[in-house]
PDB file of N, CA and C in Angstrom:
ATOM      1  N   UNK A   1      34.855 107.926 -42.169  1.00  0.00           N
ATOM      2  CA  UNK A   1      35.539 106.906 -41.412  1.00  0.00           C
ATOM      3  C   UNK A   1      34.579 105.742 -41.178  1.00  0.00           C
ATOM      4  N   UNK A   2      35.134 104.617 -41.271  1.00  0.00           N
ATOM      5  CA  UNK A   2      34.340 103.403 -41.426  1.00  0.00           C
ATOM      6  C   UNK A   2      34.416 102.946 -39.483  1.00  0.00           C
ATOM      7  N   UNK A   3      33.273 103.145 -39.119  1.00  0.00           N
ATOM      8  CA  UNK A   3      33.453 102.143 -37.388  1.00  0.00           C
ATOM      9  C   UNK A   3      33.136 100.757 -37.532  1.00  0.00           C
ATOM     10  N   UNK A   4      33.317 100.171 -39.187  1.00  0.00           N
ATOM     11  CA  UNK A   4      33.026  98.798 -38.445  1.00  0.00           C
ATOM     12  C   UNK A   4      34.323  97.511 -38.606  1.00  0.00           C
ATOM     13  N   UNK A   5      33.969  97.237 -37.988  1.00  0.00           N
ATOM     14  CA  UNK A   5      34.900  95.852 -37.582  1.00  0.00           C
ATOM     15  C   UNK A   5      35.600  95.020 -39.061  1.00  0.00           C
ATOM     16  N   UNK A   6      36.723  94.356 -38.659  1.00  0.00           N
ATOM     17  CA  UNK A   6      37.651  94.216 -39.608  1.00  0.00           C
ATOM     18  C   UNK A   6      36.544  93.224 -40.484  1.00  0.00           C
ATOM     19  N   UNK A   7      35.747  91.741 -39.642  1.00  0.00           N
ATOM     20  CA  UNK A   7      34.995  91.421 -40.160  1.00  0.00           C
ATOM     21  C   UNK A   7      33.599  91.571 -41.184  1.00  0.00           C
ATOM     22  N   UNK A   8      33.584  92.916 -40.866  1.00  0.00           N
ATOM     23  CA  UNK A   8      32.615  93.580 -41.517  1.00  0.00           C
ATOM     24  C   UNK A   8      31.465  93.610 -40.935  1.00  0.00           C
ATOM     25  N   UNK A   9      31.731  93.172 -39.563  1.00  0.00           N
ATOM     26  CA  UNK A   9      29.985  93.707 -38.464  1.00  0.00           C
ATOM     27  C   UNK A   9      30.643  94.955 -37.986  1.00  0.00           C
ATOM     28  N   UNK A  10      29.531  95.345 -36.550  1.00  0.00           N
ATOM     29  CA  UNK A  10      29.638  96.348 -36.290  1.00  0.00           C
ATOM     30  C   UNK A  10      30.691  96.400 -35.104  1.00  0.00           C
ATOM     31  N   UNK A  11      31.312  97.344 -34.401  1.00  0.00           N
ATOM     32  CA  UNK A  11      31.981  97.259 -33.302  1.00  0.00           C
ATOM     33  C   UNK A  11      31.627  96.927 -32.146  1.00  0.00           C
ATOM     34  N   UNK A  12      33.018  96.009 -31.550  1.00  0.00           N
ATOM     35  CA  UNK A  12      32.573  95.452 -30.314  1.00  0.00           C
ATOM     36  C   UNK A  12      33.342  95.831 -29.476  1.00  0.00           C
ATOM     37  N   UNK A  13      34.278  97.191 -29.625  1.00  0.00           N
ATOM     38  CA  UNK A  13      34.779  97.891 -28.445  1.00  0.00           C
ATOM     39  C   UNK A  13      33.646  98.462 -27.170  1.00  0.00           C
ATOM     40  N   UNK A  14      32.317  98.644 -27.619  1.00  0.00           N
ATOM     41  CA  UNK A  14      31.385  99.375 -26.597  1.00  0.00           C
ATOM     42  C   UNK A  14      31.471  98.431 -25.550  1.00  0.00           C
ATOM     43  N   UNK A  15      31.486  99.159 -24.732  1.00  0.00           N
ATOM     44  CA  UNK A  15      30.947  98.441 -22.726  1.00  0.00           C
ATOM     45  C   UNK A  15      29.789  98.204 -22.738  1.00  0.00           C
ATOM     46  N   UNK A  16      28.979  97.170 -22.729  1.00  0.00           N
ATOM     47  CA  UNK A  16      27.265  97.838 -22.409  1.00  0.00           C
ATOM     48  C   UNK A  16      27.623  98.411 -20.720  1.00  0.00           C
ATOM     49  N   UNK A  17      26.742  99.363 -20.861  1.00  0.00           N
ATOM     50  CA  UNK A  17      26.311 100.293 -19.471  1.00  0.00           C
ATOM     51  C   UNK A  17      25.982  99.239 -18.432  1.00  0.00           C
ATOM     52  N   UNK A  18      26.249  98.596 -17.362  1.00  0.00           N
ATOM     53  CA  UNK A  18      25.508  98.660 -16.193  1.00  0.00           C
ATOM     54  C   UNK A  18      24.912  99.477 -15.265  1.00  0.00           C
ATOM     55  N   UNK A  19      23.764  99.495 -15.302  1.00  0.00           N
ATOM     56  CA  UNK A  19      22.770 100.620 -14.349  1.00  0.00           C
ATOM     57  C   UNK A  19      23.312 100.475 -12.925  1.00  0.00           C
ATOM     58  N   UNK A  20      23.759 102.011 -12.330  1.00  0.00           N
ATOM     59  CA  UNK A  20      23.863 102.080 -11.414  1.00  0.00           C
ATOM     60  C   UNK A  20      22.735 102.288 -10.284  1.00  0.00           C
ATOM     61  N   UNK A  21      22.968 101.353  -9.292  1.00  0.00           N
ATOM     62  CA  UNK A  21      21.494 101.682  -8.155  1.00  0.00           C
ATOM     63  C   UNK A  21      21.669 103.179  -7.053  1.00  0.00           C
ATOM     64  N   UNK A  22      21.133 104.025  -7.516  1.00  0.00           N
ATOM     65  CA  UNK A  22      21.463 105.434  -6.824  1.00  0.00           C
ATOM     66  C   UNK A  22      20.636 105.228  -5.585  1.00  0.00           C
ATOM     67  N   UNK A  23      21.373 105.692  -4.354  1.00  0.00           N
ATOM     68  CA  UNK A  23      20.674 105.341  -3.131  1.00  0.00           C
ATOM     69  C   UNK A  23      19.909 106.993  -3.024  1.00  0.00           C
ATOM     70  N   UNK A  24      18.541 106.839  -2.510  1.00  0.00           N
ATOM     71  CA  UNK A  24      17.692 107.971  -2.340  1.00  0.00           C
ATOM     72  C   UNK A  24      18.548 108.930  -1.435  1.00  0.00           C
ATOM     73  N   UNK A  25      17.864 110.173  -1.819  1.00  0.00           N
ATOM     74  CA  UNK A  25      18.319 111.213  -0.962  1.00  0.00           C
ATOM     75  C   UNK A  25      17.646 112.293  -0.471  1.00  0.00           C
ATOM     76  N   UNK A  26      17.751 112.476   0.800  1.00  0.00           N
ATOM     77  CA  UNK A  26      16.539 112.949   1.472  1.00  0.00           C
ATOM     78  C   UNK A  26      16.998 114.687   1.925  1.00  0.00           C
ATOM     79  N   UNK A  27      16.274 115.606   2.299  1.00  0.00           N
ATOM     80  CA  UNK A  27      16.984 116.469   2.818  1.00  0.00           C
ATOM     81  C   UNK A  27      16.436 116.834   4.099  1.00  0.00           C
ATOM     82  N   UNK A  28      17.062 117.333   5.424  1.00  0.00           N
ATOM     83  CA  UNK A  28      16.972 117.423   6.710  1.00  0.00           C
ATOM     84  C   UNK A  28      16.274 118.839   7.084  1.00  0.00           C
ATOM     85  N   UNK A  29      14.815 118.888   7.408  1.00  0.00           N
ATOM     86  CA  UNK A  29      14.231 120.032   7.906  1.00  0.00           C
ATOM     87  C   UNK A  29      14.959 120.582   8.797  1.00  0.00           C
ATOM     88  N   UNK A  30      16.144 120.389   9.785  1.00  0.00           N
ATOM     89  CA  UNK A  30      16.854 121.152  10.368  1.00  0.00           C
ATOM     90  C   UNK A  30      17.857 121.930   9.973  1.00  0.00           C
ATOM     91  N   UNK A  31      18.823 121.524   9.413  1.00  0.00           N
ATOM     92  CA  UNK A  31      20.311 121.591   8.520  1.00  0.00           C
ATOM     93  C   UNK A  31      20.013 122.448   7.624  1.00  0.00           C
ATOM     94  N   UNK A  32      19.109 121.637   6.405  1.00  0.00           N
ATOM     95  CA  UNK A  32      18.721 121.692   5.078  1.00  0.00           C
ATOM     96  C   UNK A  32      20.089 120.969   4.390  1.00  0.00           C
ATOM     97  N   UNK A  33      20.730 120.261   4.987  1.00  0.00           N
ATOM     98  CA  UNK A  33      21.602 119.060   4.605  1.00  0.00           C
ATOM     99  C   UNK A  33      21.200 118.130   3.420  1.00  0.00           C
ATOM    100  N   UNK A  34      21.598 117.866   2.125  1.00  0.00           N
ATOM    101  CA  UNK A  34      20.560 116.762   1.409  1.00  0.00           C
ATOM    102  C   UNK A  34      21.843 115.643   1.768  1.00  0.00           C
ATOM    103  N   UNK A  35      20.952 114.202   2.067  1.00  0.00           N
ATOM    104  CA  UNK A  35      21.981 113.353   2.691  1.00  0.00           C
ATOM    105  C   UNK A  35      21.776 112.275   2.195  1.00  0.00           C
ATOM    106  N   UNK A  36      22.217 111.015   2.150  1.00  0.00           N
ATOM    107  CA  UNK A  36      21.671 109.896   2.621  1.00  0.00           C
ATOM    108  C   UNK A  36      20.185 109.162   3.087  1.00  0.00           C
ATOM    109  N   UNK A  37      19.172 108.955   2.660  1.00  0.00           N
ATOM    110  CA  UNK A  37      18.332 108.872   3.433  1.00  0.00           C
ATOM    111  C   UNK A  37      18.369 107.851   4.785  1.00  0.00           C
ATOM    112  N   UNK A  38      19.188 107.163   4.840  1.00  0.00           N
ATOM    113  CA  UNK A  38      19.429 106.248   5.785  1.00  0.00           C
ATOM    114  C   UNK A  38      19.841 106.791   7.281  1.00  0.00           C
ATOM    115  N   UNK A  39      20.303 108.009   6.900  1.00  0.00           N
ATOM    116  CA  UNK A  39      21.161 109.142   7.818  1.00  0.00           C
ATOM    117  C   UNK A  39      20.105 109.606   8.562  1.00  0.00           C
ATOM    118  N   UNK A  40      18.902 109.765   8.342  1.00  0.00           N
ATOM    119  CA  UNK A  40      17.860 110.749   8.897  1.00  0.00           C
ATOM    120  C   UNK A  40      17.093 109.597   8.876  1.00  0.00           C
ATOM    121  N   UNK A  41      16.226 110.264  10.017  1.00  0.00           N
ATOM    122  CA  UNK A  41      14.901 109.561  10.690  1.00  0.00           C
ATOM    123  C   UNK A  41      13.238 110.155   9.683  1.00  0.00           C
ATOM    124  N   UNK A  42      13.056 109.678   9.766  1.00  0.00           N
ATOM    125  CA  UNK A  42      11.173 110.129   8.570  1.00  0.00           C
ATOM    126  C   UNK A  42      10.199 110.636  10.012  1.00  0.00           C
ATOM    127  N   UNK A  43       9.620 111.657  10.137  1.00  0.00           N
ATOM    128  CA  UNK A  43       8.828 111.752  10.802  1.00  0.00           C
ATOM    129  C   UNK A  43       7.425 112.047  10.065  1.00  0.00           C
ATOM    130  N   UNK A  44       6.513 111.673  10.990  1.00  0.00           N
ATOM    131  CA  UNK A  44       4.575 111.831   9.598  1.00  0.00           C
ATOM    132  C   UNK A  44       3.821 112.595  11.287  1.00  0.00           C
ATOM    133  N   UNK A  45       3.357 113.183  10.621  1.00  0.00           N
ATOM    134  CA  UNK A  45       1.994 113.993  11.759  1.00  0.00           C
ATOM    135  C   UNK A  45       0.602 112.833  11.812  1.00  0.00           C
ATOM    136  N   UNK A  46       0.520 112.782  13.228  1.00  0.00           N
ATOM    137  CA  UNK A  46      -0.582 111.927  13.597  1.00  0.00           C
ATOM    138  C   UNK A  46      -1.330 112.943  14.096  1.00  0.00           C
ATOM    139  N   UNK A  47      -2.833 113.027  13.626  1.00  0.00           N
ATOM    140  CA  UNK A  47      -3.729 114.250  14.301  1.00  0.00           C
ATOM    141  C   UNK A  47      -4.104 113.421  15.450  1.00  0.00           C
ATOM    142  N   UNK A  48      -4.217 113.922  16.842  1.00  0.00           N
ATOM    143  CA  UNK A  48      -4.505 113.501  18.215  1.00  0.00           C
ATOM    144  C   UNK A  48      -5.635 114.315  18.765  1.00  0.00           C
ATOM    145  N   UNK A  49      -6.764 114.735  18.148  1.00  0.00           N
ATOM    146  CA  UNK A  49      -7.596 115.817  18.413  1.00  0.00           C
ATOM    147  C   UNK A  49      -7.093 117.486  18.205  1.00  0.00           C
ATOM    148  N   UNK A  50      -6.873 118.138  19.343  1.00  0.00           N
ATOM    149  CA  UNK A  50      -6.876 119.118  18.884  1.00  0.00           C
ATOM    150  C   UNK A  50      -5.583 119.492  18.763  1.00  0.00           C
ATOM    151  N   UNK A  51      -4.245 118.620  18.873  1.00  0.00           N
ATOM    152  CA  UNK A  51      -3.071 118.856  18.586  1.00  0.00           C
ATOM    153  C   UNK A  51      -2.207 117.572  18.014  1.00  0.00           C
ATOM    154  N   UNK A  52      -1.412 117.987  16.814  1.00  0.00           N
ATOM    155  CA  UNK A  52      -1.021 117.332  15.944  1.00  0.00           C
ATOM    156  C   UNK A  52       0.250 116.826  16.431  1.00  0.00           C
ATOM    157  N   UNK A  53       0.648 115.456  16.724  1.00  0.00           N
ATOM    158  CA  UNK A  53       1.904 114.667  17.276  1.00  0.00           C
ATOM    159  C   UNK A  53       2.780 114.482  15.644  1.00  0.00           C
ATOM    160  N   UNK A  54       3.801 115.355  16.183  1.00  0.00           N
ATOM    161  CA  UNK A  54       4.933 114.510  15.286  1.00  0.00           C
ATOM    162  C   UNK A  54       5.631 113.134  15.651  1.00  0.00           C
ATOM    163  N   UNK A  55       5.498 112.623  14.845  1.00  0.00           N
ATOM    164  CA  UNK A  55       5.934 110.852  14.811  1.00  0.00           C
ATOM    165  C   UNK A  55       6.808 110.298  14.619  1.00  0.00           C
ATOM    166  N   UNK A  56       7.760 110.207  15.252  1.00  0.00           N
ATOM    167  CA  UNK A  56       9.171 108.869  14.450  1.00  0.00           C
ATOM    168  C   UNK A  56       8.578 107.641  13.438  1.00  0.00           C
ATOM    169  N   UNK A  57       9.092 107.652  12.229  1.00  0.00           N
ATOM    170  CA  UNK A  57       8.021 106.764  11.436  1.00  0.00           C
ATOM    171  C   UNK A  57       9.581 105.869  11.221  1.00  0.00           C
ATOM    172  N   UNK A  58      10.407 105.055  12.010  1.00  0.00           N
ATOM    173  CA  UNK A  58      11.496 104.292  11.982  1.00  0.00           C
ATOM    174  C   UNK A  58      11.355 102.688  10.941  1.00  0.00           C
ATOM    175  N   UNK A  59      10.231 102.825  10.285  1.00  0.00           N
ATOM    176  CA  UNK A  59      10.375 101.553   9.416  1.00  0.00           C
ATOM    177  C   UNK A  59      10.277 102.794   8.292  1.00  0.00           C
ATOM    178  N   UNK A  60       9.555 103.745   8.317  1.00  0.00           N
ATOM    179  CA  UNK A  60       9.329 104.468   6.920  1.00  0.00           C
ATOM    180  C   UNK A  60       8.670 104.061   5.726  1.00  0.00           C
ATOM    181  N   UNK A  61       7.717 103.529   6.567  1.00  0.00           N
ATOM    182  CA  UNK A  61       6.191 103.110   5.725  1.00  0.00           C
ATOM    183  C   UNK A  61       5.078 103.544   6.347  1.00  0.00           C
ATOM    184  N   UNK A  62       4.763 104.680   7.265  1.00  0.00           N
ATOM    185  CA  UNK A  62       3.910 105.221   7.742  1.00  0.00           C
ATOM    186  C   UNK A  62       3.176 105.849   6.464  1.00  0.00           C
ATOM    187  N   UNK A  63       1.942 105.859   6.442  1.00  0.00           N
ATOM    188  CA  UNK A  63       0.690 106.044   5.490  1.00  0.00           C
ATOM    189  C   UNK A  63       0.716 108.001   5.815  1.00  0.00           C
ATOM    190  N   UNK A  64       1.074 108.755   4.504  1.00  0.00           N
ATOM    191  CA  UNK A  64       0.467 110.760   4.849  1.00  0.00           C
ATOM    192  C   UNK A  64       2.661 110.903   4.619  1.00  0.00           C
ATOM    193  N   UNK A  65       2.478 112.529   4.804  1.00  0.00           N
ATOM    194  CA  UNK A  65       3.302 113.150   4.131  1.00  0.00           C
ATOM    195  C   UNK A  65       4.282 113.216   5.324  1.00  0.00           C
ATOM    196  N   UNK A  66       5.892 112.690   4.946  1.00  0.00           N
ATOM    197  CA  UNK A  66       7.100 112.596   5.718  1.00  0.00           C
ATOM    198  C   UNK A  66       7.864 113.972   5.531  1.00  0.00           C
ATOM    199  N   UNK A  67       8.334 113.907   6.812  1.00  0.00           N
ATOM    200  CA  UNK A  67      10.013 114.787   6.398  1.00  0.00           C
ATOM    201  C   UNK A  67      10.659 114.179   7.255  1.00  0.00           C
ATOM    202  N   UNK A  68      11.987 114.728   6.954  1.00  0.00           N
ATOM    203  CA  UNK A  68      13.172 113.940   7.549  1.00  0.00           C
ATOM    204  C   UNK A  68      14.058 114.672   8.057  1.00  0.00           C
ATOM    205  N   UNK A  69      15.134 114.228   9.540  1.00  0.00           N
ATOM    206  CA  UNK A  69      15.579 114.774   9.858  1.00  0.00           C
ATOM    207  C   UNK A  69      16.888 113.995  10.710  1.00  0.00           C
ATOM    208  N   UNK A  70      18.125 114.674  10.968  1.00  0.00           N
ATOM    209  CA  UNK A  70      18.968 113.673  11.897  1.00  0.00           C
ATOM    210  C   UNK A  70      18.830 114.039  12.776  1.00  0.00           C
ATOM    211  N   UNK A  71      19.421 112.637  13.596  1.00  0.00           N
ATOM    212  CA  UNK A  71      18.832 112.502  15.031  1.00  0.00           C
ATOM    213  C   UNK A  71      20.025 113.684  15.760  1.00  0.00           C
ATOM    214  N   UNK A  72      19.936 114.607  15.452  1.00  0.00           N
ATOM    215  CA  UNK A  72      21.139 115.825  16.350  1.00  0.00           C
ATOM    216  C   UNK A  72      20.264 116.768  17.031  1.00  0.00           C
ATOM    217  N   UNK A  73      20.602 116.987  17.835  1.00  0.00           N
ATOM    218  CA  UNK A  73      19.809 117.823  18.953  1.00  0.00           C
ATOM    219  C   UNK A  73      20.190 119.538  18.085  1.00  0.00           C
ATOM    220  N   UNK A  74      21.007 119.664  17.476  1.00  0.00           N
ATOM    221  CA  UNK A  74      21.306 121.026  16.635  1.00  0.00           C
ATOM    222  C   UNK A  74      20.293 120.929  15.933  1.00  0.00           C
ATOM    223  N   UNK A  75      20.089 119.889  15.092  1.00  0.00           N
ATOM    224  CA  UNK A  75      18.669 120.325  13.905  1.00  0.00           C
ATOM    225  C   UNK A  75      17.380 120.186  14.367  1.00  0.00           C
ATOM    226  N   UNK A  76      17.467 119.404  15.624  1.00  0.00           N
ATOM    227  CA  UNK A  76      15.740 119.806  15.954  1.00  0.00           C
ATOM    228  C   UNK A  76      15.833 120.793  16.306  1.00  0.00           C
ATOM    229  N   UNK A  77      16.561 121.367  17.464  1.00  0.00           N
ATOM    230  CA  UNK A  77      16.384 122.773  17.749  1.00  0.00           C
ATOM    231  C   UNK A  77      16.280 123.815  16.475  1.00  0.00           C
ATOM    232  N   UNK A  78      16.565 123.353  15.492  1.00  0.00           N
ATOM    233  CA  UNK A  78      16.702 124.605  14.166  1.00  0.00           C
ATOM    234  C   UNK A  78      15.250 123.868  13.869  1.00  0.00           C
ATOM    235  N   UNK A  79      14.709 122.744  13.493  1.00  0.00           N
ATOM    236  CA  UNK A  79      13.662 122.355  12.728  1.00  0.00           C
ATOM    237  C   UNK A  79      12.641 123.391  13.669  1.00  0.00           C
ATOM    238  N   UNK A  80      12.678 123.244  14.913  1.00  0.00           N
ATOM    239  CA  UNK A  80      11.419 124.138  16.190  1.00  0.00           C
ATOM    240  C   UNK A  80      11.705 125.266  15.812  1.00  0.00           C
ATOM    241  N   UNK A  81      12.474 126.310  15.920  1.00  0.00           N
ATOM    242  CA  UNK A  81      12.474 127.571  15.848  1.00  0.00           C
ATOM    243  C   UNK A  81      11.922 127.992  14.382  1.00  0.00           C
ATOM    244  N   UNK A  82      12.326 127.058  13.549  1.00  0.00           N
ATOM    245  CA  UNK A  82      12.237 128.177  11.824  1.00  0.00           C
ATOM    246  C   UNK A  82      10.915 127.004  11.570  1.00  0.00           C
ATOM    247  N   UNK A  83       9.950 126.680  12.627  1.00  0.00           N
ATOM    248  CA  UNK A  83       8.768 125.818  12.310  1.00  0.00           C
ATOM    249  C   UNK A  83       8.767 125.214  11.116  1.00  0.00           C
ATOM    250  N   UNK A  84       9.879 124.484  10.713  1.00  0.00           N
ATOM    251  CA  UNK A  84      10.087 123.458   9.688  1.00  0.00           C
ATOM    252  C   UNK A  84       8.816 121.984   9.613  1.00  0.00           C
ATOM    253  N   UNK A  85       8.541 121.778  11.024  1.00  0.00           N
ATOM    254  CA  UNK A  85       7.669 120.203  10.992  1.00  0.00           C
ATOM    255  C   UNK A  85       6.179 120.871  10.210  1.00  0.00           C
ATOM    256  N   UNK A  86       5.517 122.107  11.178  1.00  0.00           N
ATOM    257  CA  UNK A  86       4.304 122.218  10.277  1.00  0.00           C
ATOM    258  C   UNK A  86       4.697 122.398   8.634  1.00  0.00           C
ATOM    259  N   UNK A  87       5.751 123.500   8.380  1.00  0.00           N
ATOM    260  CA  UNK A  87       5.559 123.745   6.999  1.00  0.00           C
ATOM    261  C   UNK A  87       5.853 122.587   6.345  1.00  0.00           C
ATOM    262  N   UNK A  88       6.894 121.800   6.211  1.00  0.00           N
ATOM    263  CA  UNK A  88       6.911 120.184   5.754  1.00  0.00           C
ATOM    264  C   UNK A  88       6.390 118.819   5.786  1.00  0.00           C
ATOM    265  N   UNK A  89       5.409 118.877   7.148  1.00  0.00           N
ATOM    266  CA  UNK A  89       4.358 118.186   6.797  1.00  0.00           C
ATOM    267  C   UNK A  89       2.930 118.711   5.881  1.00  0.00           C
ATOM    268  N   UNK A  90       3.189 119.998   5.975  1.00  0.00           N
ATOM    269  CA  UNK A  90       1.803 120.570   5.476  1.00  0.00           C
ATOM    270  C   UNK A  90       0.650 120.416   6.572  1.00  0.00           C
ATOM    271  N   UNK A  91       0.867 120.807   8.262  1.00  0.00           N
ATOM    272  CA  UNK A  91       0.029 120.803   8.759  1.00  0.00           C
ATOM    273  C   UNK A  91      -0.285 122.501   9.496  1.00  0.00           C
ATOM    274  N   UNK A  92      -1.305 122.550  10.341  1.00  0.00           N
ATOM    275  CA  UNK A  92      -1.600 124.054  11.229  1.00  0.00           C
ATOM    276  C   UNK A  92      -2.014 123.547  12.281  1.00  0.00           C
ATOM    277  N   UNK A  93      -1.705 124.770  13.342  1.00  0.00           N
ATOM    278  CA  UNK A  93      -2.453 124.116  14.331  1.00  0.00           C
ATOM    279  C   UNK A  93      -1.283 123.973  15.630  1.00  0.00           C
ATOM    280  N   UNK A  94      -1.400 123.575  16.757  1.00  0.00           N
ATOM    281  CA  UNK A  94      -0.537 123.807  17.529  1.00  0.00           C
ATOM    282  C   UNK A  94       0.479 122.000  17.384  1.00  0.00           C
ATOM    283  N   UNK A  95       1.820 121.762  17.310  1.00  0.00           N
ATOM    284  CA  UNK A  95       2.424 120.755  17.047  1.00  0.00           C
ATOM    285  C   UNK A  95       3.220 120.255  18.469  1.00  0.00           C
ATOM    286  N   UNK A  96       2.875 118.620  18.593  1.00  0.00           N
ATOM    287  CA  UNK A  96       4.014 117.847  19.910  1.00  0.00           C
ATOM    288  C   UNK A  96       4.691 117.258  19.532  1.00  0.00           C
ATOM    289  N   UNK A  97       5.931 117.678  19.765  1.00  0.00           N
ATOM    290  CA  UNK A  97       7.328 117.271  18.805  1.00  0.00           C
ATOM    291  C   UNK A  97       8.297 116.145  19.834  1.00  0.00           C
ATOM    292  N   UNK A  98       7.278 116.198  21.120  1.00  0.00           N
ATOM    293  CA  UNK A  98       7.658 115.198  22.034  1.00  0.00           C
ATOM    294  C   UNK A  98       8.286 113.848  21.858  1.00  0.00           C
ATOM    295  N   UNK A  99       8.097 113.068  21.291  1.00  0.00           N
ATOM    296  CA  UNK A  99       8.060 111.452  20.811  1.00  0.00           C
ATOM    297  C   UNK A  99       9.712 112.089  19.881  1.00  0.00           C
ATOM    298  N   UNK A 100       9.515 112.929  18.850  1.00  0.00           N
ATOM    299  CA  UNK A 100      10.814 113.248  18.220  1.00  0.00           C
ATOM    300  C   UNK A 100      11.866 113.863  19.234  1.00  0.00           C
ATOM    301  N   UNK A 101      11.432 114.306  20.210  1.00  0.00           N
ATOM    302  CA  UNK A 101      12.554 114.794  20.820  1.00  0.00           C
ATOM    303  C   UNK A 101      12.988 113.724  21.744  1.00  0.00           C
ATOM    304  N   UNK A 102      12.175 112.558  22.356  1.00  0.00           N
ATOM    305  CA  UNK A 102      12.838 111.655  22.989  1.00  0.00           C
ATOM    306  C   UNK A 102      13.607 110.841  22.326  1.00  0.00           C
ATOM    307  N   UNK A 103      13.260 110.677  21.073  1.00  0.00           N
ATOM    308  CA  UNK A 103      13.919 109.701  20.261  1.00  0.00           C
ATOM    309  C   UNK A 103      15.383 110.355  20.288  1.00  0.00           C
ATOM    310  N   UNK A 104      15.614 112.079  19.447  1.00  0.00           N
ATOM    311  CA  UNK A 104      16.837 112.584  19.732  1.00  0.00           C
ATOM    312  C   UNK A 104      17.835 112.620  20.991  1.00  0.00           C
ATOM    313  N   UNK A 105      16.965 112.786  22.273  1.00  0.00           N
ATOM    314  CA  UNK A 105      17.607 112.789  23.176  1.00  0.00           C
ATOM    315  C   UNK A 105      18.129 111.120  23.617  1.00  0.00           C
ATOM    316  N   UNK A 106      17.390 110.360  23.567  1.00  0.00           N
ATOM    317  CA  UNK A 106      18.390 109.288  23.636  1.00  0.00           C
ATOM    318  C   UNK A 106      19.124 108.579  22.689  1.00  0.00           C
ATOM    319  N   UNK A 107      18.933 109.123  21.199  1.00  0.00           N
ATOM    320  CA  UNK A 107      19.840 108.685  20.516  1.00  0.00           C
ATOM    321  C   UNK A 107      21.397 109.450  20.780  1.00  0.00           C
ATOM    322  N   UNK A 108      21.409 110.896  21.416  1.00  0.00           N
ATOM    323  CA  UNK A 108      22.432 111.347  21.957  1.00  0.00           C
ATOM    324  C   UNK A 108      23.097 111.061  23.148  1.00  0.00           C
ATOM    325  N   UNK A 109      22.237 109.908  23.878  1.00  0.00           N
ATOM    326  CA  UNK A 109      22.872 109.711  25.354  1.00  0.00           C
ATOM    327  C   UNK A 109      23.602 108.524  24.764  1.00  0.00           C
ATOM    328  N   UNK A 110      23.365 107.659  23.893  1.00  0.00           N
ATOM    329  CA  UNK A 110      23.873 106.130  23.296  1.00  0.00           C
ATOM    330  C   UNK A 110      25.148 106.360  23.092  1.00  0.00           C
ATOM    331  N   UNK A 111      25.319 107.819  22.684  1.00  0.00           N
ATOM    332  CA  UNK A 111      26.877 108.069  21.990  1.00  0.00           C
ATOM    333  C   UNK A 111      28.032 108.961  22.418  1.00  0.00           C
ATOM    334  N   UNK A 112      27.434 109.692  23.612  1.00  0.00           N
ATOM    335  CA  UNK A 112      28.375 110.368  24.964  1.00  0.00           C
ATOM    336  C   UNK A 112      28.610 109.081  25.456  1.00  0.00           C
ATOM    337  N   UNK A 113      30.219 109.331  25.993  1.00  0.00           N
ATOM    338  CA  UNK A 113      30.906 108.651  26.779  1.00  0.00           C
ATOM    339  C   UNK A 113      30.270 108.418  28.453  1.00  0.00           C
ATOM    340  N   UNK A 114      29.993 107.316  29.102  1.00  0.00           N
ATOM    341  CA  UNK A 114      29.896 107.292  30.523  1.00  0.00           C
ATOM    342  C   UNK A 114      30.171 107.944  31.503  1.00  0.00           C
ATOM    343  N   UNK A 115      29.641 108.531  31.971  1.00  0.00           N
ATOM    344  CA  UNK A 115      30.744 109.482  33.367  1.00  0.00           C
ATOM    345  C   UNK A 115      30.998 108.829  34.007  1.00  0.00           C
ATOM    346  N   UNK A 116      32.230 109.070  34.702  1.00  0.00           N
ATOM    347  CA  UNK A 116      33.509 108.471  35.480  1.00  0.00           C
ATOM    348  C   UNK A 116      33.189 108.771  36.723  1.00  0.00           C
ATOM    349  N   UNK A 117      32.914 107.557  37.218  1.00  0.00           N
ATOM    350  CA  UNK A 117      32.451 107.637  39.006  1.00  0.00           C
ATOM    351  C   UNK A 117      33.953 107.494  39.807  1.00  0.00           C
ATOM    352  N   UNK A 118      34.068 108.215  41.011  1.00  0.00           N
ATOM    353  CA  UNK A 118      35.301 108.344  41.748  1.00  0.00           C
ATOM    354  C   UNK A 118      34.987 107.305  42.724  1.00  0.00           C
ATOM    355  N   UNK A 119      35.741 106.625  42.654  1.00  0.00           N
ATOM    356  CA  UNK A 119      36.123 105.400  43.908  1.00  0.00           C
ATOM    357  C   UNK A 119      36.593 105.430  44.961  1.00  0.00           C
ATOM    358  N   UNK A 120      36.030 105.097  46.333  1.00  0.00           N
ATOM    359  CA  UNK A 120      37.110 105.364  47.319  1.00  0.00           C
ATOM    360  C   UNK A 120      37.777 104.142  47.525  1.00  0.00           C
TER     361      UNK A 120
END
């Protein structure tokens, strides 16, 4: 079978391809969710002497090794128990997950409704 054109070039039924831009995708030390990276927060271990601070790294250009996680009070509590931050940063040692947990906790107060004060 001949594919070429009545003119005698080659065919010009092909599409050229446009490259699609695939948005990164991250997966959640709590969940184990693979998501969005936009969805989850990057946290990096800052050594503070003798105990290692986990970090909200919110531009996500912090310098050393990230993991990521959403801001849900369900997956930190799962990231703490199954010690997800040391094994995914690759650190030892005793960890303050403080700074990440304030960040969670008020990213959860932003999005509960107000309580309803009674008027007399």
């Amino acid at each position: 079978m001949n594919h070429s054109s009545p003119s005698g070039g080659a065919s010009s039924d092909a599409v050229p391809e446009i490259p699609v831009r695939v948005r990164p995708v991250r997966t959640c030390i709590g969940c184990r969710a693979r998501v969005d990276r936009a969805d989850l927060v990057r946290v990096v271990a800052v050594h503070g002497g003798t105990v290692t601070i986990v970090t909200p790294d919110l531009r996500g250009s912090a310098p050393g090794r990230g993991a990521h996680l959403h801001l849900d009070p369900m997956c930190l509590e799962r990231a703490t128990q199954r010690k997800a931050f040391a094994r995914a940063l690759r650190v030892e040692g005793p960890l303050d997950t403080e700074q990440v947990e304030a960040l969670v906790r008020g990213s959860t107060r932003k999005t509960q409704p107000a309580p309803l004060t009674g008027g007399a």
